[in-house]
PDB file of N, CA and C in Angstrom:
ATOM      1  N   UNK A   1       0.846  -1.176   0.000  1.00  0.00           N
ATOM      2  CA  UNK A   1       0.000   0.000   0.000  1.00  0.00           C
ATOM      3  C   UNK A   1       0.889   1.236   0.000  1.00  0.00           C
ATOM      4  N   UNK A   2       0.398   2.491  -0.718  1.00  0.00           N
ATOM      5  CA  UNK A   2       1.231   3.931  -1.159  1.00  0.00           C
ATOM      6  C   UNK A   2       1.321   4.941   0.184  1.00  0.00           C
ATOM      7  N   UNK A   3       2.011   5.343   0.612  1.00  0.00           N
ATOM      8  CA  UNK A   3       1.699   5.850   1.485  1.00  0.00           C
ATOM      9  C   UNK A   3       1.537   7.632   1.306  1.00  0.00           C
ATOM     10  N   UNK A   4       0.400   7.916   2.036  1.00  0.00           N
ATOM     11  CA  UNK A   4       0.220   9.539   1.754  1.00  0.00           C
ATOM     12  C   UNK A   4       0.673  10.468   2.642  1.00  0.00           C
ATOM     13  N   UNK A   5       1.247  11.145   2.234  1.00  0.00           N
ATOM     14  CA  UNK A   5       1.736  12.229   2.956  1.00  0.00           C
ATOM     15  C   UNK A   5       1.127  13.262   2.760  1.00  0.00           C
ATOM     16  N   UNK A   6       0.064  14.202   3.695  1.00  0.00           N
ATOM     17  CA  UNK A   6      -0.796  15.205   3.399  1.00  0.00           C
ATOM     18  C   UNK A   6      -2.257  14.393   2.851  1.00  0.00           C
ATOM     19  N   UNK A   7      -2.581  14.969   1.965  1.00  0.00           N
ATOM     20  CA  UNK A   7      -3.901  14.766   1.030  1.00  0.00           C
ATOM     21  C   UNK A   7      -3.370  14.367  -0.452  1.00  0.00           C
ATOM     22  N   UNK A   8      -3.527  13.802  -0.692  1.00  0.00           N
ATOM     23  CA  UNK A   8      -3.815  13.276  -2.108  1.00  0.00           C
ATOM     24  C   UNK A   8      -4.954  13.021  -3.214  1.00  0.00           C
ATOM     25  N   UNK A   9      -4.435  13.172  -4.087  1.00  0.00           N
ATOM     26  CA  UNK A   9      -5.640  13.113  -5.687  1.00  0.00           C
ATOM     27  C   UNK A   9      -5.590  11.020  -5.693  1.00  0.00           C
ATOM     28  N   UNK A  10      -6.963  10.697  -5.967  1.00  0.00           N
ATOM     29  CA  UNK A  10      -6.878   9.495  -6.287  1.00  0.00           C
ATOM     30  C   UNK A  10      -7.318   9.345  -7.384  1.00  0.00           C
ATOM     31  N   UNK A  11      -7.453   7.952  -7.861  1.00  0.00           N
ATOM     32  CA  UNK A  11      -8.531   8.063  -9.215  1.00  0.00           C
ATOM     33  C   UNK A  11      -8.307   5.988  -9.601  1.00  0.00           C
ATOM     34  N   UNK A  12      -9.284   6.043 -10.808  1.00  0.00           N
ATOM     35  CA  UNK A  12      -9.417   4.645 -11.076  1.00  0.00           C
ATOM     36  C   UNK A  12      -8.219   4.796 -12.313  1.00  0.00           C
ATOM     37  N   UNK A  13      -7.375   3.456 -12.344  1.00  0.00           N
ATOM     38  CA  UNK A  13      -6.832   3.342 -13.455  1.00  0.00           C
ATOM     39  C   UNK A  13      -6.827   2.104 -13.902  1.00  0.00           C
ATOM     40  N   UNK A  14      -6.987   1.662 -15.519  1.00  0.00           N
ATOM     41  CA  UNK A  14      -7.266   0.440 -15.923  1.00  0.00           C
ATOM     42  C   UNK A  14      -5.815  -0.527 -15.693  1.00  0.00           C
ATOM     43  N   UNK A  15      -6.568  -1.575 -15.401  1.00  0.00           N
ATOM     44  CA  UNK A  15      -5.168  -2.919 -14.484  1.00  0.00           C
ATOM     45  C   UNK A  15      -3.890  -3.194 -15.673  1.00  0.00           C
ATOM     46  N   UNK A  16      -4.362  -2.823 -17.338  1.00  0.00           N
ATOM     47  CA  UNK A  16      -3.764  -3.387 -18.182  1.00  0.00           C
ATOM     48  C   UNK A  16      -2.781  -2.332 -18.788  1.00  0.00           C
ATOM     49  N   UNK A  17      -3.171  -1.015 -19.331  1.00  0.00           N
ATOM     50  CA  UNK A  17      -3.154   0.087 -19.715  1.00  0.00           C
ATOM     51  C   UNK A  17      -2.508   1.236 -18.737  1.00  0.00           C
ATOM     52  N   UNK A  18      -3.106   1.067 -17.392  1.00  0.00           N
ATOM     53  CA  UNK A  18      -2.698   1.870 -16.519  1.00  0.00           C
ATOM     54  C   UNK A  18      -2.848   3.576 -16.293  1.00  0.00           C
ATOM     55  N   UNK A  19      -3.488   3.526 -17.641  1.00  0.00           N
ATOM     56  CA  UNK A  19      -3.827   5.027 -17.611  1.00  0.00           C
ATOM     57  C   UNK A  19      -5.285   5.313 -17.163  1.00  0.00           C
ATOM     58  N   UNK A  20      -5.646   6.740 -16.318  1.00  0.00           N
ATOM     59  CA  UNK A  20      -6.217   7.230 -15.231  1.00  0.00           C
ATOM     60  C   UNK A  20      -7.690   7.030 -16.217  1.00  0.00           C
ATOM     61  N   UNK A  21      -8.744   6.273 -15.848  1.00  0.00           N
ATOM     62  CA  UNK A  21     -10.031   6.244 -16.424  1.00  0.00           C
ATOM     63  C   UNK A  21     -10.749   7.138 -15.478  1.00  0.00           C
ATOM     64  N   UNK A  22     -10.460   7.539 -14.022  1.00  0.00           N
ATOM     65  CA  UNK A  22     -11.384   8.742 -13.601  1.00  0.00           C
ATOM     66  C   UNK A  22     -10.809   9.069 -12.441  1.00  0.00           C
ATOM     67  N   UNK A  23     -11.199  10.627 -11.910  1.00  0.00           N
ATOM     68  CA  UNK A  23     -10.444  11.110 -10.802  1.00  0.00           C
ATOM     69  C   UNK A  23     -11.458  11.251  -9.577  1.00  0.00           C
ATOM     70  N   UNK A  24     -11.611  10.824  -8.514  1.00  0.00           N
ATOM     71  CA  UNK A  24     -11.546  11.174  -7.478  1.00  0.00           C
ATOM     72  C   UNK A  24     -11.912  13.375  -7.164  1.00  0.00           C
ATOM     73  N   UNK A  25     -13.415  13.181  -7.320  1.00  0.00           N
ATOM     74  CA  UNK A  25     -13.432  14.394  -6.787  1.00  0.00           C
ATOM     75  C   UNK A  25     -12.870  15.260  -5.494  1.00  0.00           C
ATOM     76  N   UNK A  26     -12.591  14.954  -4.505  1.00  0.00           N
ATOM     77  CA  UNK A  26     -11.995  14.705  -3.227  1.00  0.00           C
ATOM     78  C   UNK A  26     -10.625  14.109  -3.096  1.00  0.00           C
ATOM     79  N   UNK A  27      -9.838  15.277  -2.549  1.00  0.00           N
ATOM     80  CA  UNK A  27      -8.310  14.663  -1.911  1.00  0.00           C
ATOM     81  C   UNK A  27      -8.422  13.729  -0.980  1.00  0.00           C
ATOM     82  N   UNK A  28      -7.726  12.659  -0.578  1.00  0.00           N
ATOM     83  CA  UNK A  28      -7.802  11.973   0.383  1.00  0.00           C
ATOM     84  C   UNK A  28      -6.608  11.811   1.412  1.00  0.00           C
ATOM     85  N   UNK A  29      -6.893  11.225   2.988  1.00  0.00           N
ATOM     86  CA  UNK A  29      -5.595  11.183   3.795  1.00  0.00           C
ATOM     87  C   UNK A  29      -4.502   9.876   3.469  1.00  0.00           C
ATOM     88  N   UNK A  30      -5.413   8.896   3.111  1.00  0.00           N
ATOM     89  CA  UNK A  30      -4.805   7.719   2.987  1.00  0.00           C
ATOM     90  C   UNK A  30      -4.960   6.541   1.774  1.00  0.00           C
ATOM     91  N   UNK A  31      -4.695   5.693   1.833  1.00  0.00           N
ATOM     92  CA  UNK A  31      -5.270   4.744   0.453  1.00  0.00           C
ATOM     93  C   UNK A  31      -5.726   3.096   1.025  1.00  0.00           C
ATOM     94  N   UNK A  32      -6.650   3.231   1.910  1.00  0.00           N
ATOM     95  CA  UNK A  32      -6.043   2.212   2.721  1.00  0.00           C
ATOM     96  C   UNK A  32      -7.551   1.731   1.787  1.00  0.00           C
ATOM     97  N   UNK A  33      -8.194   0.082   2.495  1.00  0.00           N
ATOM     98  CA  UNK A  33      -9.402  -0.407   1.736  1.00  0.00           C
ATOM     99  C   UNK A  33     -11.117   0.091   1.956  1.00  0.00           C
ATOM    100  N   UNK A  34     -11.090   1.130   2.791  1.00  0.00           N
ATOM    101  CA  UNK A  34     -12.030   2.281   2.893  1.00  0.00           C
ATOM    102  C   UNK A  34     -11.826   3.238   2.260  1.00  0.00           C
ATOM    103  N   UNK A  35     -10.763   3.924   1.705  1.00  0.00           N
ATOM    104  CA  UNK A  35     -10.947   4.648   0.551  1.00  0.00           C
ATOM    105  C   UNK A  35     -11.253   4.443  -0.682  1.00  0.00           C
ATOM    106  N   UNK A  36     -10.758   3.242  -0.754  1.00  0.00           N
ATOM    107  CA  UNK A  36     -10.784   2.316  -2.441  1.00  0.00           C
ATOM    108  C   UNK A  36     -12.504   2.112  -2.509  1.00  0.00           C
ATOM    109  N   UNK A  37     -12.994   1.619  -1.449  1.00  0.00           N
ATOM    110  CA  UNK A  37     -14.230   1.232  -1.564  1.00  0.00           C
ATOM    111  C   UNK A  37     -15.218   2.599  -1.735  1.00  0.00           C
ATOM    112  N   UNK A  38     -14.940   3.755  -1.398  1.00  0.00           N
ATOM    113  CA  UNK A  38     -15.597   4.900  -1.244  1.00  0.00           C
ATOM    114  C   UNK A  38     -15.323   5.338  -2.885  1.00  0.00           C
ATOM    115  N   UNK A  39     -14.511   5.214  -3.418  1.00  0.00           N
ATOM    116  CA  UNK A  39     -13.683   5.854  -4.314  1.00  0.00           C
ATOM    117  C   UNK A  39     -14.461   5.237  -5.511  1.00  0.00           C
ATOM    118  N   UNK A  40     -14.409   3.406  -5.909  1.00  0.00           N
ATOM    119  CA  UNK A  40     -15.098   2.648  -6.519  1.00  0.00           C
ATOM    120  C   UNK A  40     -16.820   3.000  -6.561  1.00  0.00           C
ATOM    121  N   UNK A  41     -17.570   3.245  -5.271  1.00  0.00           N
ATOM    122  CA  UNK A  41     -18.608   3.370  -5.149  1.00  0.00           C
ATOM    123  C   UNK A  41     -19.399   4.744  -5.861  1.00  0.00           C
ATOM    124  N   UNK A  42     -18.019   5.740  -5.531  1.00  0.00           N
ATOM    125  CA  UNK A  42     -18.512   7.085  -6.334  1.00  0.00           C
ATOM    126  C   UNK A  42     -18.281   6.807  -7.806  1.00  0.00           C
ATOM    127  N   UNK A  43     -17.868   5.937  -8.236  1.00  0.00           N
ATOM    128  CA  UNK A  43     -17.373   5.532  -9.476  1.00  0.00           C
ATOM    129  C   UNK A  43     -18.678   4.997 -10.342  1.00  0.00           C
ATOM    130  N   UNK A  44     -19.144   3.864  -9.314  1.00  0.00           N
ATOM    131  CA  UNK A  44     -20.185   2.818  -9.932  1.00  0.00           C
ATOM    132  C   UNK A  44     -21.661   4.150  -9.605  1.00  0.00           C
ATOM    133  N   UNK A  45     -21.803   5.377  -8.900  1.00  0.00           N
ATOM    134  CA  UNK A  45     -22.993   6.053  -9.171  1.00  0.00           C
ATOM    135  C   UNK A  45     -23.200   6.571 -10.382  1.00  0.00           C
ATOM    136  N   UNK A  46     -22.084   6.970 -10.931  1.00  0.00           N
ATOM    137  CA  UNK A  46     -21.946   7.811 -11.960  1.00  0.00           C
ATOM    138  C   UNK A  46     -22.932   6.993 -13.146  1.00  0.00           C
ATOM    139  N   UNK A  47     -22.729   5.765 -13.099  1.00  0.00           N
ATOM    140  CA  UNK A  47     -23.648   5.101 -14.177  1.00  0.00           C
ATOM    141  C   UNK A  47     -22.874   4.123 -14.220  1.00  0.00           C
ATOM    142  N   UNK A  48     -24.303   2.459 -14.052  1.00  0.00           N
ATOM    143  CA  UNK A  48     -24.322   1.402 -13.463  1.00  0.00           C
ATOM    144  C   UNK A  48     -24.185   0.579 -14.995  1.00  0.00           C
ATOM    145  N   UNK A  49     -23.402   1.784 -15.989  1.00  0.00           N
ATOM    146  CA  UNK A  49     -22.682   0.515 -17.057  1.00  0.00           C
ATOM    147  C   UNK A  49     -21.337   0.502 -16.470  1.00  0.00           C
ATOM    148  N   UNK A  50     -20.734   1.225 -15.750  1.00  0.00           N
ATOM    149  CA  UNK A  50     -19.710   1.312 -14.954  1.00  0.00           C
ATOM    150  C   UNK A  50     -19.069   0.508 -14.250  1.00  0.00           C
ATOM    151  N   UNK A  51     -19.852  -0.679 -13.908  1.00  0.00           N
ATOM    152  CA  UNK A  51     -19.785  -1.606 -13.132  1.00  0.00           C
ATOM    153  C   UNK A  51     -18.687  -2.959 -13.541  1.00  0.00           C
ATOM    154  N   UNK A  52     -19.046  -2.738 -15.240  1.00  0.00           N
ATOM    155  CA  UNK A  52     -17.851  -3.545 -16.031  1.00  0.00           C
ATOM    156  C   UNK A  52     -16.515  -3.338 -15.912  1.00  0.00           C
ATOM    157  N   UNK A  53     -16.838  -2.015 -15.810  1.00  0.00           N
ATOM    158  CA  UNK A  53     -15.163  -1.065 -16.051  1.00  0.00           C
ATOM    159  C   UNK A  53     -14.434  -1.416 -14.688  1.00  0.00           C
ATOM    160  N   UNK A  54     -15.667  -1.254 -13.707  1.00  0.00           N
ATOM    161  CA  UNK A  54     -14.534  -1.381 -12.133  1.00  0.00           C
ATOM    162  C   UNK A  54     -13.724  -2.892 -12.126  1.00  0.00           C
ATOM    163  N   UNK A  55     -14.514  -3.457 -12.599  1.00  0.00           N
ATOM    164  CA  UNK A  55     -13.924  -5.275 -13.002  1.00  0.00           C
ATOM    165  C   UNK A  55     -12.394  -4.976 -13.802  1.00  0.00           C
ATOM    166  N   UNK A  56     -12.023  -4.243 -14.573  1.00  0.00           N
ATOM    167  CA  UNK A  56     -10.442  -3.967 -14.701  1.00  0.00           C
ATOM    168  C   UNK A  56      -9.630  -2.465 -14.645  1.00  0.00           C
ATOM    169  N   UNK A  57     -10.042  -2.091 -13.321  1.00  0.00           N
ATOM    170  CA  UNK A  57      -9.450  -0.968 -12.890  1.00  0.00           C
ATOM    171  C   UNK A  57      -9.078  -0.934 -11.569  1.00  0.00           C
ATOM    172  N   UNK A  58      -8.351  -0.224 -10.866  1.00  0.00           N
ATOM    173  CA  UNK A  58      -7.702  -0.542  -9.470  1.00  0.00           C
ATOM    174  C   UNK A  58      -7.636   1.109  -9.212  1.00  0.00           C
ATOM    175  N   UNK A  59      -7.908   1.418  -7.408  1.00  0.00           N
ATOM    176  CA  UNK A  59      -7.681   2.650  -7.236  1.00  0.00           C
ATOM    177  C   UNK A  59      -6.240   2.822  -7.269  1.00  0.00           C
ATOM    178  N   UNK A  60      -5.723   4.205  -7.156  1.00  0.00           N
ATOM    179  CA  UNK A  60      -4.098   4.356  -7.454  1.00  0.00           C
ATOM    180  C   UNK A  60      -4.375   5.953  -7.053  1.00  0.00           C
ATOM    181  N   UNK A  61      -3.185   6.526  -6.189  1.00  0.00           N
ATOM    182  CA  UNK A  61      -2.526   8.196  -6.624  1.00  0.00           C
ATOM    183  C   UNK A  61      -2.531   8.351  -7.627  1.00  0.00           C
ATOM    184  N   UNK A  62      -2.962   9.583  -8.056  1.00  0.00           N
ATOM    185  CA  UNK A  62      -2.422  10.165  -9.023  1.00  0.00           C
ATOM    186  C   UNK A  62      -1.234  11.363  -9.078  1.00  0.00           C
ATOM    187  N   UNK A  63      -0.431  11.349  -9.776  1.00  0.00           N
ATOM    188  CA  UNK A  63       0.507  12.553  -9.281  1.00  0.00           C
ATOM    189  C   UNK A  63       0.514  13.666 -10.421  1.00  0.00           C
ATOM    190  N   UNK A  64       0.781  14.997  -9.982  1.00  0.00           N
ATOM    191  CA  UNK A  64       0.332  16.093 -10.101  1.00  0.00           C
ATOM    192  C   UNK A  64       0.356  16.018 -11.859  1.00  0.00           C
ATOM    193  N   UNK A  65       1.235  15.665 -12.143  1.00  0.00           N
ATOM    194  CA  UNK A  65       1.924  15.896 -13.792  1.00  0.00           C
ATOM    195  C   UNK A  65       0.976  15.045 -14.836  1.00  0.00           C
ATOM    196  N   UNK A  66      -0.035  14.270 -13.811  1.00  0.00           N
ATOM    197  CA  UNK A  66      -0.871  12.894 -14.956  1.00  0.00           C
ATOM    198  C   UNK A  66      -1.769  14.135 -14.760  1.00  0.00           C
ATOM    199  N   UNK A  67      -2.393  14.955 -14.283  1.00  0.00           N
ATOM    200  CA  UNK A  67      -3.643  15.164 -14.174  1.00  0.00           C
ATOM    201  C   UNK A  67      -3.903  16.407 -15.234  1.00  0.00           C
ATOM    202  N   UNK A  68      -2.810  16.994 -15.936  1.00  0.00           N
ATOM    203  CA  UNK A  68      -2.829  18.280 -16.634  1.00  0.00           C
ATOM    204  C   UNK A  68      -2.943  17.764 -18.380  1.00  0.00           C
TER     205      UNK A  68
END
């Protein structure tokens, strides 16, 4: 597990590809398996075709330079 220092940007990224499929409206303190699950869940509201996508994506930091 990543460890955070301060707040951090999270987001979903695909398991294969690795590049950022969505960000995390909200900085977070930590990355532990209550964030992932909070993180996924705001993921799967957005729209419940979504649900496929979480099947090959993993939460992850994002760092400052992916997000521009």
């Amino acid at each position: 597990m990543k460890e955070i220092v301060g707040k951090a940007t999270v987001g979903l990224r695909d398991k294969k590809t690795h590049e950022i499929i969505a960000v995390y409206p909200e900085q977070v303190n930590s990355l532990n398996d209550e964030t992932k699950k909070k993180v996924k869940d705001w993921y799967y509201i957005q729209g419940c075709a979504n649900e496929e996508t979480l099947l090959h994506c993993y939460v992850d930091i994002l760092r400052e330079n992916e997000l521009h």
